[in-house]
Protein backbone atom coordinates (compact mmCIF):
# COMPACT_ATOMS: atom_id res chain seq x y z
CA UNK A 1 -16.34 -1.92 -6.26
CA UNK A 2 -12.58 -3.23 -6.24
CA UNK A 3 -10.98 -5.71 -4.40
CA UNK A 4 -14.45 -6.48 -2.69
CA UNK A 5 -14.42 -2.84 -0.86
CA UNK A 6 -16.02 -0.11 -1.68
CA UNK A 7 -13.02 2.86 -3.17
CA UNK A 8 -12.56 5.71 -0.48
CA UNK A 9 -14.34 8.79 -1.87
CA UNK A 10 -14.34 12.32 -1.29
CA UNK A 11 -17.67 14.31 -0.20
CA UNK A 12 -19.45 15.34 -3.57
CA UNK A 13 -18.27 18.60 -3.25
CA UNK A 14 -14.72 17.84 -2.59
CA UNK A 15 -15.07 15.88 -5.81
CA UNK A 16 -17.09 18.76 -8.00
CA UNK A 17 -14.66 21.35 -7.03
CA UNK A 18 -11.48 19.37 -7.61
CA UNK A 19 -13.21 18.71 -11.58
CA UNK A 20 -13.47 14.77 -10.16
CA UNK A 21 -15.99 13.08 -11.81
CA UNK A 22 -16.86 9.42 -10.35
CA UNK A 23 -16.87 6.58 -12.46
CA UNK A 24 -17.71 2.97 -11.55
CA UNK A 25 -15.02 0.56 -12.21
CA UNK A 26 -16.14 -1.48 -14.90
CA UNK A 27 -16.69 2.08 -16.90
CA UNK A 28 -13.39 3.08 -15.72
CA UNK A 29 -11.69 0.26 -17.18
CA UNK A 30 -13.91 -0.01 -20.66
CA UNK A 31 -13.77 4.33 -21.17
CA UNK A 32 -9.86 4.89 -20.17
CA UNK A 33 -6.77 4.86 -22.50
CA UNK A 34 -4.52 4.16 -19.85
CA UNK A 35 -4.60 2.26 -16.51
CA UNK A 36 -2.43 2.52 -14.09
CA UNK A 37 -2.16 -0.09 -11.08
CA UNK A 38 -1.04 1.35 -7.69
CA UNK A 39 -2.26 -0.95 -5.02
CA UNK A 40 -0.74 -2.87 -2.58
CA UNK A 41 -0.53 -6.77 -2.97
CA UNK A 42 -3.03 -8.34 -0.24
CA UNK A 43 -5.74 -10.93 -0.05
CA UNK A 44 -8.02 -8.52 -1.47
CA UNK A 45 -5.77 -6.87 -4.28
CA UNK A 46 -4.14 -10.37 -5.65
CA UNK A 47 -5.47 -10.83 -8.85
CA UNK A 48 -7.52 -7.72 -9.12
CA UNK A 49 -6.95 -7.16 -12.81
CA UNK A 50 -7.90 -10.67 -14.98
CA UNK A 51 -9.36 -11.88 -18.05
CA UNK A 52 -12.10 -10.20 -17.52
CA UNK A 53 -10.96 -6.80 -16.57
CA UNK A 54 -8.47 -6.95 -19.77
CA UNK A 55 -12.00 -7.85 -21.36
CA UNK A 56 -13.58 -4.59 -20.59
CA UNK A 57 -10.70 -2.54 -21.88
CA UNK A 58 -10.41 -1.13 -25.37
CA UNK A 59 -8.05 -2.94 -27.45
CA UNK A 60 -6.15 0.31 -27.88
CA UNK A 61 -5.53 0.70 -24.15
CA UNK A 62 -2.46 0.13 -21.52
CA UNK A 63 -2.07 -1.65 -18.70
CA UNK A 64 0.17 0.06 -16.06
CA UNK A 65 0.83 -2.38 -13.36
CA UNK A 66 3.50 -0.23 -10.86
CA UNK A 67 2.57 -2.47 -8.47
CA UNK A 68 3.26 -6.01 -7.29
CA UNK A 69 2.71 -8.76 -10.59
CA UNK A 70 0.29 -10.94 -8.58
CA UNK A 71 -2.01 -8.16 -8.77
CA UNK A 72 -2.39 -8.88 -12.64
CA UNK A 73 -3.43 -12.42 -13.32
């Protein structure tokens, strides 16, 4: 779940023959190297990524924030 909402999926088998694989976001955040931010800056997306977020990332991994600053807190 971000921003209180559920993410917009594909049907499964959009997703299986694209090679998608679904991953909740807290694993998203604690398994990727890189994260990029992309959202738009709204009620729901203003400080999306925080303390604890940056928590659940590996040490070795990047923020990308191409989005609006408030989104990071």
């Amino acid at each position: 779940m971000v921003g209180g909402q559920e993410p917009r999926r594909k049907p499964e088998a959009e997703e299986r023959a694209a090679g998608l694989v679904y991953a909740p976001y807290d694993q998203l955040l604690a398994e990727s190297d890189f994260v990029s931010v992309h959202a738009p800056l709204n009620a729901e997306t203003r400080h999306l990524v925080g303390e604890r977020e940056l928590g659940l990332m590996k040490p070795t991994a990047f923020l990308v924030n191409t989005a609006r600053g408030p989104i990071v807190d």
